[in-house]
C-alpha atoms as a PDB file:
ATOM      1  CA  UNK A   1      21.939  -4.387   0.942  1.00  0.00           C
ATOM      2  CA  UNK A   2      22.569  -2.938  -2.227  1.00  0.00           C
ATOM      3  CA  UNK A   3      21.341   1.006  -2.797  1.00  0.00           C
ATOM      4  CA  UNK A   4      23.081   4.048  -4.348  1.00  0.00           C
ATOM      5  CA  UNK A   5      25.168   6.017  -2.267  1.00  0.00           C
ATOM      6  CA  UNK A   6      24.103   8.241   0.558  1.00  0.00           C
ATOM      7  CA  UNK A   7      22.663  12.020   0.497  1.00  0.00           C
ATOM      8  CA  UNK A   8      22.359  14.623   2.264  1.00  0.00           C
ATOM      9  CA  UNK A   9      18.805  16.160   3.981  1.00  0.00           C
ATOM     10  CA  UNK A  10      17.961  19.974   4.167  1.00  0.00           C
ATOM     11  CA  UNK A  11      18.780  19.433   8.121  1.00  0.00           C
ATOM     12  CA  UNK A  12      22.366  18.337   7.212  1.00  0.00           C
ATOM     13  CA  UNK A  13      21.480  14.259   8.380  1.00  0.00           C
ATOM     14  CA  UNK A  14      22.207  11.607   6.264  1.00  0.00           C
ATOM     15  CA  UNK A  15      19.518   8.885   4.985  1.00  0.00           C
ATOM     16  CA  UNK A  16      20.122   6.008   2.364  1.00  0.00           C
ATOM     17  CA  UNK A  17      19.155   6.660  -0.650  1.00  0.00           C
ATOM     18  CA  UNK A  18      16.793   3.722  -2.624  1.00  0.00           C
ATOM     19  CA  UNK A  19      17.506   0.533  -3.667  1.00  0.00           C
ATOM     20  CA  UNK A  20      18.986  -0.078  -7.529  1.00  0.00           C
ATOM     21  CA  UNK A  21      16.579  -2.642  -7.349  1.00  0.00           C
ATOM     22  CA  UNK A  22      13.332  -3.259  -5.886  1.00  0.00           C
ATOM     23  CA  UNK A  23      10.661  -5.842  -6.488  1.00  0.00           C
ATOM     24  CA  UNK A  24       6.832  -5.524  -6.108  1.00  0.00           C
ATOM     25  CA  UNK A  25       4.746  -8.964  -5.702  1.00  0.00           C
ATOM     26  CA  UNK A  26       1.155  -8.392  -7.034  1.00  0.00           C
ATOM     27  CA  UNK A  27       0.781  -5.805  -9.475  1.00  0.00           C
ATOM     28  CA  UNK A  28      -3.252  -5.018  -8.901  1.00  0.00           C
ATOM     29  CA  UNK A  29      -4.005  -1.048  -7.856  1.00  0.00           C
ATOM     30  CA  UNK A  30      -1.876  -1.094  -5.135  1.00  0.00           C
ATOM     31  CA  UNK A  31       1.015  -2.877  -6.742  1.00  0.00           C
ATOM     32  CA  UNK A  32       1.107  -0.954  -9.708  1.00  0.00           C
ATOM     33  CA  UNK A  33       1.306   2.558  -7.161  1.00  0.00           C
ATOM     34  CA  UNK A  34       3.915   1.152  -5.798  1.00  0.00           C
ATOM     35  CA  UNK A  35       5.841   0.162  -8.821  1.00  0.00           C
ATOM     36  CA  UNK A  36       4.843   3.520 -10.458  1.00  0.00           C
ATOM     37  CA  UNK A  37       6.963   5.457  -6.891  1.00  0.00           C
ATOM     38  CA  UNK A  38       9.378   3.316  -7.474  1.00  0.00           C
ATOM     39  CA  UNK A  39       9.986   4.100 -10.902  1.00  0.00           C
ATOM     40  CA  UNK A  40       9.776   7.700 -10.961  1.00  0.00           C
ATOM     41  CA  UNK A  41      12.303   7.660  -8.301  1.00  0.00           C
ATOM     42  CA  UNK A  42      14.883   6.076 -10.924  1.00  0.00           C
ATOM     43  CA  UNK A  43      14.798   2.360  -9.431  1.00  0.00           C
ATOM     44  CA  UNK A  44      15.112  -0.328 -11.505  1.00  0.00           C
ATOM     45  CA  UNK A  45      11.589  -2.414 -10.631  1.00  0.00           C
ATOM     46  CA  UNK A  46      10.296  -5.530 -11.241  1.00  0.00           C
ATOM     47  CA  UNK A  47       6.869  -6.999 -10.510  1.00  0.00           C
ATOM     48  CA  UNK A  48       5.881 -10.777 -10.269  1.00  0.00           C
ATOM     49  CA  UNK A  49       2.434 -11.548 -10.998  1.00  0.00           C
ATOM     50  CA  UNK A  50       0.210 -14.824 -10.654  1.00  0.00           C
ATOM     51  CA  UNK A  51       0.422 -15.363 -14.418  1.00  0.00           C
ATOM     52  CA  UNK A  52       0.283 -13.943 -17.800  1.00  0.00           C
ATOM     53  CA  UNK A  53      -3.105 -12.449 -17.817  1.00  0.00           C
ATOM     54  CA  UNK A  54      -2.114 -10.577 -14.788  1.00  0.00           C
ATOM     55  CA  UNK A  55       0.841  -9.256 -15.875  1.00  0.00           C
ATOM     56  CA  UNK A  56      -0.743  -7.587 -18.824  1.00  0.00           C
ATOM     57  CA  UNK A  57      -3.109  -5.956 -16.171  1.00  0.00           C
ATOM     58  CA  UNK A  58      -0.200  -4.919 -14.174  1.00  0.00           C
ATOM     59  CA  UNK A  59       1.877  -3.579 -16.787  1.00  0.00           C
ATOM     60  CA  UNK A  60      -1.240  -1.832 -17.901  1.00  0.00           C
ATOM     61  CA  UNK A  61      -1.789   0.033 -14.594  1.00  0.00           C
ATOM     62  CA  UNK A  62       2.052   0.999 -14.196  1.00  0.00           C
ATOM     63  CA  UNK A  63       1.570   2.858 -18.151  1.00  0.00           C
ATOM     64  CA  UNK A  64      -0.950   4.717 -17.402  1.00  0.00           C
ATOM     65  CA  UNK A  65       0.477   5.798 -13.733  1.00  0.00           C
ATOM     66  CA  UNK A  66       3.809   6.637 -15.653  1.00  0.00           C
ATOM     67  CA  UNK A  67       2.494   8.814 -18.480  1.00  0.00           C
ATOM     68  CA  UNK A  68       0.178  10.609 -16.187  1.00  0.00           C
ATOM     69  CA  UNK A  69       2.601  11.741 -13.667  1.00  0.00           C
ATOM     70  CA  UNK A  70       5.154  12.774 -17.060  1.00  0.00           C
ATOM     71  CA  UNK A  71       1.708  14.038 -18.454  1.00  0.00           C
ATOM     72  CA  UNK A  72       1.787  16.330 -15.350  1.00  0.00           C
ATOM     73  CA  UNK A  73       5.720  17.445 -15.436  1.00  0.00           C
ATOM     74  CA  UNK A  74       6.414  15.250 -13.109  1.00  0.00           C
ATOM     75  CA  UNK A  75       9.144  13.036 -14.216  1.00  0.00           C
ATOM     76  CA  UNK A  76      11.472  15.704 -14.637  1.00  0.00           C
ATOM     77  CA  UNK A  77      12.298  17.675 -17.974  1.00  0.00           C
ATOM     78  CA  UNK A  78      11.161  17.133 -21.434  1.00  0.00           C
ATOM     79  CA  UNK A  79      13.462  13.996 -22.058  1.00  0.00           C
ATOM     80  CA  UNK A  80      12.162  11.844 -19.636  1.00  0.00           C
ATOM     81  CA  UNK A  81       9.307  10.487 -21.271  1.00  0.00           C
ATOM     82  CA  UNK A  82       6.954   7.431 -20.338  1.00  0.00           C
ATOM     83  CA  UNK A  83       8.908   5.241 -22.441  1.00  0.00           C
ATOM     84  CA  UNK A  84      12.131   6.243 -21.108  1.00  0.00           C
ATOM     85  CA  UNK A  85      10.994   4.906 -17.335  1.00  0.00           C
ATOM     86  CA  UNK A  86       9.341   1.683 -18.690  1.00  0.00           C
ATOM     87  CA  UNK A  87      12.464   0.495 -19.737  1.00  0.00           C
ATOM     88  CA  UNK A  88      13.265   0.407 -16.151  1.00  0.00           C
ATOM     89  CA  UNK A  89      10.183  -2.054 -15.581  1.00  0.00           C
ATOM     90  CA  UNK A  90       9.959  -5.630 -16.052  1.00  0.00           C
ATOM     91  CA  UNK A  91       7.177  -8.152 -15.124  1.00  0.00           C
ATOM     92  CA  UNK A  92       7.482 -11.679 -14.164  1.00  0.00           C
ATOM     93  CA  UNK A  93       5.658 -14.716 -12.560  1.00  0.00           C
ATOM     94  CA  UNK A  94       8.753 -16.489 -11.429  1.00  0.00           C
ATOM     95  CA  UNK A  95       9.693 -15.240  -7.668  1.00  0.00           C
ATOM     96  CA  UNK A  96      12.849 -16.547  -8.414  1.00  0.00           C
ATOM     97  CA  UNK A  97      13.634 -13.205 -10.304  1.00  0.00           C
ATOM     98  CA  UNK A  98      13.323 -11.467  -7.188  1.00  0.00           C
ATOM     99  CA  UNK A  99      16.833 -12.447  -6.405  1.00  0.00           C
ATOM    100  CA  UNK A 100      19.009  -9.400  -7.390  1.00  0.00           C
ATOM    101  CA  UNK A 101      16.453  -6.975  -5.582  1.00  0.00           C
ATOM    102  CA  UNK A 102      17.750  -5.452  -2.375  1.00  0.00           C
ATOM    103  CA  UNK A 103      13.930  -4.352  -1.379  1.00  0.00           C
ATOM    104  CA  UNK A 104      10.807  -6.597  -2.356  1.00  0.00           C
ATOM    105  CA  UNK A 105       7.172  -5.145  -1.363  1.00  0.00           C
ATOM    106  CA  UNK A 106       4.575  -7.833  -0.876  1.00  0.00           C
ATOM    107  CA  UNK A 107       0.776  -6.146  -2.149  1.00  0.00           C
ATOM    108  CA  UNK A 108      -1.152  -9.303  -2.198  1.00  0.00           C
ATOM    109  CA  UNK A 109      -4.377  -9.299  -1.118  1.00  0.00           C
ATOM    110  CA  UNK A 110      -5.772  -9.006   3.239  1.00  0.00           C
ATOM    111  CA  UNK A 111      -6.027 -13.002   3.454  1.00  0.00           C
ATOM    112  CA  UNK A 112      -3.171 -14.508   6.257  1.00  0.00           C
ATOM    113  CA  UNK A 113      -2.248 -17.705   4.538  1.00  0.00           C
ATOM    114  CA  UNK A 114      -1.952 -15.722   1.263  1.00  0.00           C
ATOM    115  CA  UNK A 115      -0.001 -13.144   2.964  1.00  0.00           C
ATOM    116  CA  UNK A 116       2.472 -15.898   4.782  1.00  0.00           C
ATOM    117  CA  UNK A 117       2.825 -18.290   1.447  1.00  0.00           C
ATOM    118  CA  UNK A 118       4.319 -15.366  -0.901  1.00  0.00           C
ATOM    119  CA  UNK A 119       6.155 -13.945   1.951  1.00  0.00           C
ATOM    120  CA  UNK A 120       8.005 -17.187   2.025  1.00  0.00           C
ATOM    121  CA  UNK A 121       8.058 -17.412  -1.271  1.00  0.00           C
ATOM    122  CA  UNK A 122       9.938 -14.096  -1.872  1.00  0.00           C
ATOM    123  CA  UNK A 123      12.409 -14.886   0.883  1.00  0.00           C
ATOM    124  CA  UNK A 124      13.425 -18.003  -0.253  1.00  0.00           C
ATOM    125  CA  UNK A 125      15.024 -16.187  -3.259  1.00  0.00           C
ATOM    126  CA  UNK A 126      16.529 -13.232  -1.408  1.00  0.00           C
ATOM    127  CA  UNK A 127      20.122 -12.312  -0.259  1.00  0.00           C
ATOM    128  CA  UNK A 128      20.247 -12.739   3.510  1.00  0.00           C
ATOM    129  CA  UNK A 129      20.919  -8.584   3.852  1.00  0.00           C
ATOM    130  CA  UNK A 130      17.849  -8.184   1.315  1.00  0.00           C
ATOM    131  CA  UNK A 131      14.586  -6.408   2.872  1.00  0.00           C
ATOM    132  CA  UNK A 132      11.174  -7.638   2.588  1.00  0.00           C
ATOM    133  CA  UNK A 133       8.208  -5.335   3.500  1.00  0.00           C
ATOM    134  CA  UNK A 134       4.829  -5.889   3.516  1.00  0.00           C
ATOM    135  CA  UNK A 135       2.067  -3.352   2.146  1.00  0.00           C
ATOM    136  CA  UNK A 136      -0.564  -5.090   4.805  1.00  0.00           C
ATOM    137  CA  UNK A 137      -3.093  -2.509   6.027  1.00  0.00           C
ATOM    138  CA  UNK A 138      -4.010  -4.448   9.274  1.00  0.00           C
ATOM    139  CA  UNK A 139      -2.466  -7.796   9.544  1.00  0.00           C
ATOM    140  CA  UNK A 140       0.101  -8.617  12.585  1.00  0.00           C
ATOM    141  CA  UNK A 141       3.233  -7.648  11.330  1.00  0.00           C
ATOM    142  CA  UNK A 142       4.956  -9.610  14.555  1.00  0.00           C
ATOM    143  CA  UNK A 143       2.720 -12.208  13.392  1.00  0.00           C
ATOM    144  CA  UNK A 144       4.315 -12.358   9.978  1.00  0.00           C
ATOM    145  CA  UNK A 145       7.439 -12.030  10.784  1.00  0.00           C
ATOM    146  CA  UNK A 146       7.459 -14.729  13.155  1.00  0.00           C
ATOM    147  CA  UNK A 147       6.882 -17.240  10.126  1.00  0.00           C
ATOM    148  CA  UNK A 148      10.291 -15.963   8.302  1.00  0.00           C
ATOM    149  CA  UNK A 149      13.659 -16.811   7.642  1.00  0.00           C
ATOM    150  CA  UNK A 150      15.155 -13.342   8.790  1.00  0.00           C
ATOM    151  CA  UNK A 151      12.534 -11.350  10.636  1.00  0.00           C
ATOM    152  CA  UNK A 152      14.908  -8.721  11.627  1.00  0.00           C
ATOM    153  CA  UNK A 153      15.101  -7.920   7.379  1.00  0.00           C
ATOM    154  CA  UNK A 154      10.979  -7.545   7.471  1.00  0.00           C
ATOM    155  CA  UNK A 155       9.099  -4.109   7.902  1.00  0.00           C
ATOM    156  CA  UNK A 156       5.918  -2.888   6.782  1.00  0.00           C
ATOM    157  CA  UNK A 157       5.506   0.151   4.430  1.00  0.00           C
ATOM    158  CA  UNK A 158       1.713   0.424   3.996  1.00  0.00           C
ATOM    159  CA  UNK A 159       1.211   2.968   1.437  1.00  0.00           C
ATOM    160  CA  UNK A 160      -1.821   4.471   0.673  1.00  0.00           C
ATOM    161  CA  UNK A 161      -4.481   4.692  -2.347  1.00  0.00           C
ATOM    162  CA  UNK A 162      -4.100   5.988  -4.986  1.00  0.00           C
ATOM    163  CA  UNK A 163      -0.380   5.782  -4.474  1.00  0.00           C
ATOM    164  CA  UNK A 164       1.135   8.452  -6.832  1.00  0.00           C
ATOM    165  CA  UNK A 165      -1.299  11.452  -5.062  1.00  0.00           C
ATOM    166  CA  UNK A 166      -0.602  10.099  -1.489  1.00  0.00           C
ATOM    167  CA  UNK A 167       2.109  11.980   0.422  1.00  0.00           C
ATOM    168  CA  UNK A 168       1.929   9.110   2.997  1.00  0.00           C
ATOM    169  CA  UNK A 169       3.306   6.066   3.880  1.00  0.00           C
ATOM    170  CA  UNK A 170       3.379   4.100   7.408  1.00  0.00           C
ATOM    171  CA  UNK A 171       6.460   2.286   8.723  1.00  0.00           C
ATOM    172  CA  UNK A 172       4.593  -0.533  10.200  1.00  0.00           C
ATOM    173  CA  UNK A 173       7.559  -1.893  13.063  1.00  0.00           C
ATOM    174  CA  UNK A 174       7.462  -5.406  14.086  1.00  0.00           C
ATOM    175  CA  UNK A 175       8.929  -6.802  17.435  1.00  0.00           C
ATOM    176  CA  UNK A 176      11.665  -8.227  15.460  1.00  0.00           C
ATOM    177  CA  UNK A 177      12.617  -5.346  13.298  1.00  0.00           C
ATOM    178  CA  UNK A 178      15.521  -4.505  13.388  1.00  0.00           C
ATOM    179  CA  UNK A 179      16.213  -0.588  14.472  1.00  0.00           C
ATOM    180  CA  UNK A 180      18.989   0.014  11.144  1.00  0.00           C
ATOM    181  CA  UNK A 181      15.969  -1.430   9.082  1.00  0.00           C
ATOM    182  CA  UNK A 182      13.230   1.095  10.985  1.00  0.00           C
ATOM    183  CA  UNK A 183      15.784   4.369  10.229  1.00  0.00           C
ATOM    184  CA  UNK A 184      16.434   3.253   6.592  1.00  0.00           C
ATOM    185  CA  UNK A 185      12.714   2.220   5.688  1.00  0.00           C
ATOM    186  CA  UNK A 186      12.551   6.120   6.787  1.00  0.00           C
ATOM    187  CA  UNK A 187      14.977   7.330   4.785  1.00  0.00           C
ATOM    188  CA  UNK A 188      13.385   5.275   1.274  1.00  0.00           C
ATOM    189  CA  UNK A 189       9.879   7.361   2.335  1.00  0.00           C
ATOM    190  CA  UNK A 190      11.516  10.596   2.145  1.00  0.00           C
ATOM    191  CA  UNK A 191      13.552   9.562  -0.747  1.00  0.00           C
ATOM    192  CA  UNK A 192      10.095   8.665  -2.661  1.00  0.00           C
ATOM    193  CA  UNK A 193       8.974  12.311  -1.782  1.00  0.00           C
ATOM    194  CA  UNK A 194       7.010  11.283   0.511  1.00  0.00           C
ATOM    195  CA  UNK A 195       6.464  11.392   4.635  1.00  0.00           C
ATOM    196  CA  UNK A 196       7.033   8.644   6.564  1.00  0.00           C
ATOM    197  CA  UNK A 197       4.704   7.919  10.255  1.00  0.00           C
ATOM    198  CA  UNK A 198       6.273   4.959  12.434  1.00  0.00           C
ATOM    199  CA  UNK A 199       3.931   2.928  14.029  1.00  0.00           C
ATOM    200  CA  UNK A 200       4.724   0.061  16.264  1.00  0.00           C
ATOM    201  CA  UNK A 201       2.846  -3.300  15.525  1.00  0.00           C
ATOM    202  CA  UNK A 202      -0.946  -2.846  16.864  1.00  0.00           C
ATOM    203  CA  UNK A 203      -4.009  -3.964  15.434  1.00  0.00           C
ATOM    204  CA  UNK A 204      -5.307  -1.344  12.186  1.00  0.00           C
ATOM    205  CA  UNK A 205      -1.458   0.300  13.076  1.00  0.00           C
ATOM    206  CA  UNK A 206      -2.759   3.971  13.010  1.00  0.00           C
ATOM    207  CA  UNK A 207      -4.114   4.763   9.663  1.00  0.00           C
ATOM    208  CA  UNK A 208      -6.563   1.807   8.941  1.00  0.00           C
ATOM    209  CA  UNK A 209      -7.807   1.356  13.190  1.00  0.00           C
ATOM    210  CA  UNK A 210      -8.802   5.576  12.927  1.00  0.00           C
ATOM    211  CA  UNK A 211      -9.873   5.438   9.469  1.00  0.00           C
ATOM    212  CA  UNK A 212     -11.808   2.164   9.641  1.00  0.00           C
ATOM    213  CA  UNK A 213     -13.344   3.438  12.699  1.00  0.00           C
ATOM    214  CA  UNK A 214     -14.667   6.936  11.307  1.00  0.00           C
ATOM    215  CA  UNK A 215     -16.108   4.952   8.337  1.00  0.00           C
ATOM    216  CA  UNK A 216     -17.692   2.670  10.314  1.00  0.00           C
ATOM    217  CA  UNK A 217     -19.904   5.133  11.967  1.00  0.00           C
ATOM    218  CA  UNK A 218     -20.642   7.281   8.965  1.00  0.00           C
ATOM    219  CA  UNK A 219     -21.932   3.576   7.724  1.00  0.00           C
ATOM    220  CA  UNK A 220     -23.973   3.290  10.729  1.00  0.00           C
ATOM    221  CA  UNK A 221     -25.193   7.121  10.115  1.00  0.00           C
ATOM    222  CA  UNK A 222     -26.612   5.822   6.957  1.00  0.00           C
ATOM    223  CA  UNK A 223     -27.845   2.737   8.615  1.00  0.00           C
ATOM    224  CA  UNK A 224     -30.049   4.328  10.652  1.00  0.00           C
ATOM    225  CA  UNK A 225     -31.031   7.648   8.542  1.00  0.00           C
ATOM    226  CA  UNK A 226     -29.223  10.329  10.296  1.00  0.00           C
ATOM    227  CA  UNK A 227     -27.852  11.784   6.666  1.00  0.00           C
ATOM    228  CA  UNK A 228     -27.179  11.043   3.191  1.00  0.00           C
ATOM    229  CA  UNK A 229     -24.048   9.447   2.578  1.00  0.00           C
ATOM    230  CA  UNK A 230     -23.288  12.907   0.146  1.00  0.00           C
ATOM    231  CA  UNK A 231     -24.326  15.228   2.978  1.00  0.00           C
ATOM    232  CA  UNK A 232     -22.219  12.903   5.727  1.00  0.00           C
ATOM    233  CA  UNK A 233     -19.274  12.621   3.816  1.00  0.00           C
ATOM    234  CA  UNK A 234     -19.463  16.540   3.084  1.00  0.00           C
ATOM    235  CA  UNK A 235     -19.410  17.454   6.775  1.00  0.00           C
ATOM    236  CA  UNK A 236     -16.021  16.024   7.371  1.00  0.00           C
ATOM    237  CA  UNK A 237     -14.782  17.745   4.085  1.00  0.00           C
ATOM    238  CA  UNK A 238     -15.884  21.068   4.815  1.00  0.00           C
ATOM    239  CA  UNK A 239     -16.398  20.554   8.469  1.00  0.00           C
ATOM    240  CA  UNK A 240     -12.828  19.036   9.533  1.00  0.00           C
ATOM    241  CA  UNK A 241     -11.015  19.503   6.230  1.00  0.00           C
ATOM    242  CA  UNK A 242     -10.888  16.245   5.404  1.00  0.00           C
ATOM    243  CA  UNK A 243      -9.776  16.103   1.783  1.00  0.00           C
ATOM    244  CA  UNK A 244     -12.281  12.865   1.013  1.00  0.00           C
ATOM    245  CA  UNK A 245     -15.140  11.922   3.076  1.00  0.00           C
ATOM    246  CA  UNK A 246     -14.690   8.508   4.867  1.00  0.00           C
ATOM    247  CA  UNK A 247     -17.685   6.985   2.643  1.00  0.00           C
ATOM    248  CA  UNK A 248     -16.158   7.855  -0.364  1.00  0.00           C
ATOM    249  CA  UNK A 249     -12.983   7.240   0.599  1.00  0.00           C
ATOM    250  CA  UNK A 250     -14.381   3.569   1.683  1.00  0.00           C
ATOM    251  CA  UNK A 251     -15.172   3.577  -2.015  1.00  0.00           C
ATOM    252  CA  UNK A 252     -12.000   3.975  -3.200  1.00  0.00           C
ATOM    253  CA  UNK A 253     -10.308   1.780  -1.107  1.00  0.00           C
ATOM    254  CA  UNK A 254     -13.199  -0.899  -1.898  1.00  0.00           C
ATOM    255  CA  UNK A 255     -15.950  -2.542   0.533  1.00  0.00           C
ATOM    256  CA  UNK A 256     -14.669  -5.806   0.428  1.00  0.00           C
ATOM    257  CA  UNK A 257     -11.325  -4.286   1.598  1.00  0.00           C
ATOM    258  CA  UNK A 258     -12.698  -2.317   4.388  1.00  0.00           C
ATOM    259  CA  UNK A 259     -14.847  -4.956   5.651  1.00  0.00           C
ATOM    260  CA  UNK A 260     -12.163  -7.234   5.899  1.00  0.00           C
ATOM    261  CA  UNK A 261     -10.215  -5.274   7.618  1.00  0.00           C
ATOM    262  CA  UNK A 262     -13.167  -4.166  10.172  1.00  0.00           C
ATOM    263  CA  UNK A 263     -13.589  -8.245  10.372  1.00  0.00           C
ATOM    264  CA  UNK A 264     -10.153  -8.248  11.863  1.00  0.00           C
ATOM    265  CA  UNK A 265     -10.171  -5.572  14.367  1.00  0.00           C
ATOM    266  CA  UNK A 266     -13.143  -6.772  15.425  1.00  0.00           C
ATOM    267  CA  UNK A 267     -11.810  -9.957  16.396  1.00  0.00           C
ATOM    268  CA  UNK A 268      -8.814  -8.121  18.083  1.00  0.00           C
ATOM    269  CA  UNK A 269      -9.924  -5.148  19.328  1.00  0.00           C
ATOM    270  CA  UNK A 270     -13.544  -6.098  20.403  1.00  0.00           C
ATOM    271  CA  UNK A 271     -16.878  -5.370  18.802  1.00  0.00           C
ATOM    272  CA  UNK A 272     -16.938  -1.329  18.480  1.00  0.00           C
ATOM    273  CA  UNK A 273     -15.140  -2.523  15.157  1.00  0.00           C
ATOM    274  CA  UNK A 274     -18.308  -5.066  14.213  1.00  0.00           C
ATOM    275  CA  UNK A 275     -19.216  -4.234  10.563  1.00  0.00           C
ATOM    276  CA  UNK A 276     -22.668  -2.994   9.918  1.00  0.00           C
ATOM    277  CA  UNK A 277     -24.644  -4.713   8.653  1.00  0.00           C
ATOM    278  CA  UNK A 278     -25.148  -1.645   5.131  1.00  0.00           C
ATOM    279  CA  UNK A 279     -21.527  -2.830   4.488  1.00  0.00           C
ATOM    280  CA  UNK A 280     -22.111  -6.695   4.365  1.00  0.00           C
ATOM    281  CA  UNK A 281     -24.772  -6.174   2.272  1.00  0.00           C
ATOM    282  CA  UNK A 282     -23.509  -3.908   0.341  1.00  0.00           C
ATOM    283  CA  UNK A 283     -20.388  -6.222  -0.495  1.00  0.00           C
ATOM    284  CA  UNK A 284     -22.846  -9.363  -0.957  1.00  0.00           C
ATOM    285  CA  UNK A 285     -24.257  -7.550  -3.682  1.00  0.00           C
ATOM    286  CA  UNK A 286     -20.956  -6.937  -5.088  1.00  0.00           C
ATOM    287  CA  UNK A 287     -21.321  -3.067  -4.687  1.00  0.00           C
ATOM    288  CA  UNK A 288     -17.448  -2.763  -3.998  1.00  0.00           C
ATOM    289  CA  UNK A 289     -17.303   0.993  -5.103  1.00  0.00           C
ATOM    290  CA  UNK A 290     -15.113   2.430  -7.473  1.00  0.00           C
ATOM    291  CA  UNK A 291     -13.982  -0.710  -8.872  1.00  0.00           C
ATOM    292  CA  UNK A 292     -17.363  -2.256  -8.966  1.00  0.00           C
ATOM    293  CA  UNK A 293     -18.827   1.185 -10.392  1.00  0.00           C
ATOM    294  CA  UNK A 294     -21.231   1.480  -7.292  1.00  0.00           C
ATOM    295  CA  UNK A 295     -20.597   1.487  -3.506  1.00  0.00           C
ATOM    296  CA  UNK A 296     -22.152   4.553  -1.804  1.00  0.00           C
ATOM    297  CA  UNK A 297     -21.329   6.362  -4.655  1.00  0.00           C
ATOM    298  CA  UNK A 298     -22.074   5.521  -8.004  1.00  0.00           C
ATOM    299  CA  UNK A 299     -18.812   5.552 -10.232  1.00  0.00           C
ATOM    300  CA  UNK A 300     -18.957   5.987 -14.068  1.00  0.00           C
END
């Protein structure tokens, strides 16, 4: 695999640096995060979208992550400006582009056959040392793997929303992952400036089975009129220090998301993962949250 050379850590151990090139398929919110890390780490990124329309959106998204984060300081001193990094994007709807990228992230919607189709897509037009990883937040990584070419090149890296204020991302390892692949997918977390938790192949992996689960039952709290979402929400802020409550934090993320994902561990994990039934309504109504502009929370 292709990637600049090696550096040093604080601790004196060696990690490989990033990719030269790395490819993001689906540029929605979480695609465009990802590109934006990318990017401000000095890769050179593409993203392949469904078509035109979509790229515009993506390409969107990634501005407006860009010239925050160099609205902020971020991006290093005064002559690295937002134009300066998009010339180190480019957008595309041909996965055949993909080809000179030596790490592709798949962000394409929580739906299996979706998630297999591009997956084989993308690999068709990678180097056999390329990596693919998959941004899933709950699908079986083993699963997935098992329907590629080179399973031992396929991790997940589920990063988390709003990408460019997360410090977080989870190293999702399947049974066919190779252990080079699980040290290096470690080493690209910390060279994003971020912290990497590895997490062996399991239903929700860590993040979305504890998270999913907390929300769940403040949904069910609502339900049944223990507390106001506000007042729940504000007990696990100020009570446990939680820096977003888990309703509005189900907000951001989006209903449909979360109930999808509490659709699957229900089926895998048994039925103290059921949805209740707030959330199916609430997503039958089309009350997504943020994105909709009301979920628990109205959004302006």
């Amino acid at each position: 695999m292709t990637s600049t050379p090696d550096a040093r850590s604080d601790t004196g151990a060696f990690w490989p640096t990033l990719p030269q090139n790395v490819g993001v398929l689906g540029g929605g919110r979480m695609g465009a995060g990802i590109a934006h890390a990318f990017l401000m780490a000095g890769c050179e990124v593409l993203v392949v979208e469904r078509d035109l329309d979509a790229v515009q959106g993506a390409h969107v998204r990634v501005v407006l992550a860009v010239d925050k984060s160099v609205g902020m300081g971020l991006a290093g001193g005064p002559e690295v400006t937002t134009e300066r990094i998009m010339e180190r994007l480019r957008l595309s709807t041909n996965y055949a582009h993909f080809a000179p990228c030596a790490l592709v992230v798949e962000a394409v919607p929580e739906i299996w056959d979706l998630k297999v189709a591009s997956l084989q897509g993308v690999e068709a037009h990678l180097a056999d040392d390329a990596v693919l990883a998959s941004n899933t937040s709950s699908l079986s990584m083993t699963g997935l793997a098992a329907e590629l070419a080179r399973p031992q090149n396929f991790i997940g890296l589920h990063f988390f929303n709003p990408v460019p204020a997360s410090a977080l991302i989870e190293v999702v390892v399947a049974r066919q992952t190779s252990a080079e692949l699980v040290t290096t997918a470690q080493g690209w977390v910390q060279a994003l400036g971020k912290t990497a938790v590895v997490v062996n192949d399991a239903p929700g992996f860590a993040s979305s089975r504890l998270g999913v689960a907390i929300a769940l039952e403040a949904m069910r709290m609502v339900e049944e009129g223990v507390a106001s979402a506000e007042d729940i929400d504000n007990a696990m802020v100020l009570g446990y220090k939680h820096p977003t409550g888990p309703l509005r934090t189900t907000d951001i993320v989006g209903l449909d998301v979360r109930l999808g994902i509490a659709e699957y561990l229900a089926e895998t994990l048994g039925e103290r993962f059921a949805p209740p039934q707030i959330l199916r309504d609430k997503v039958a109504r089309g009350e997504l949250g943020r994105k909709s502009g009301q979920g628990f929370f109205p959004w302006a």
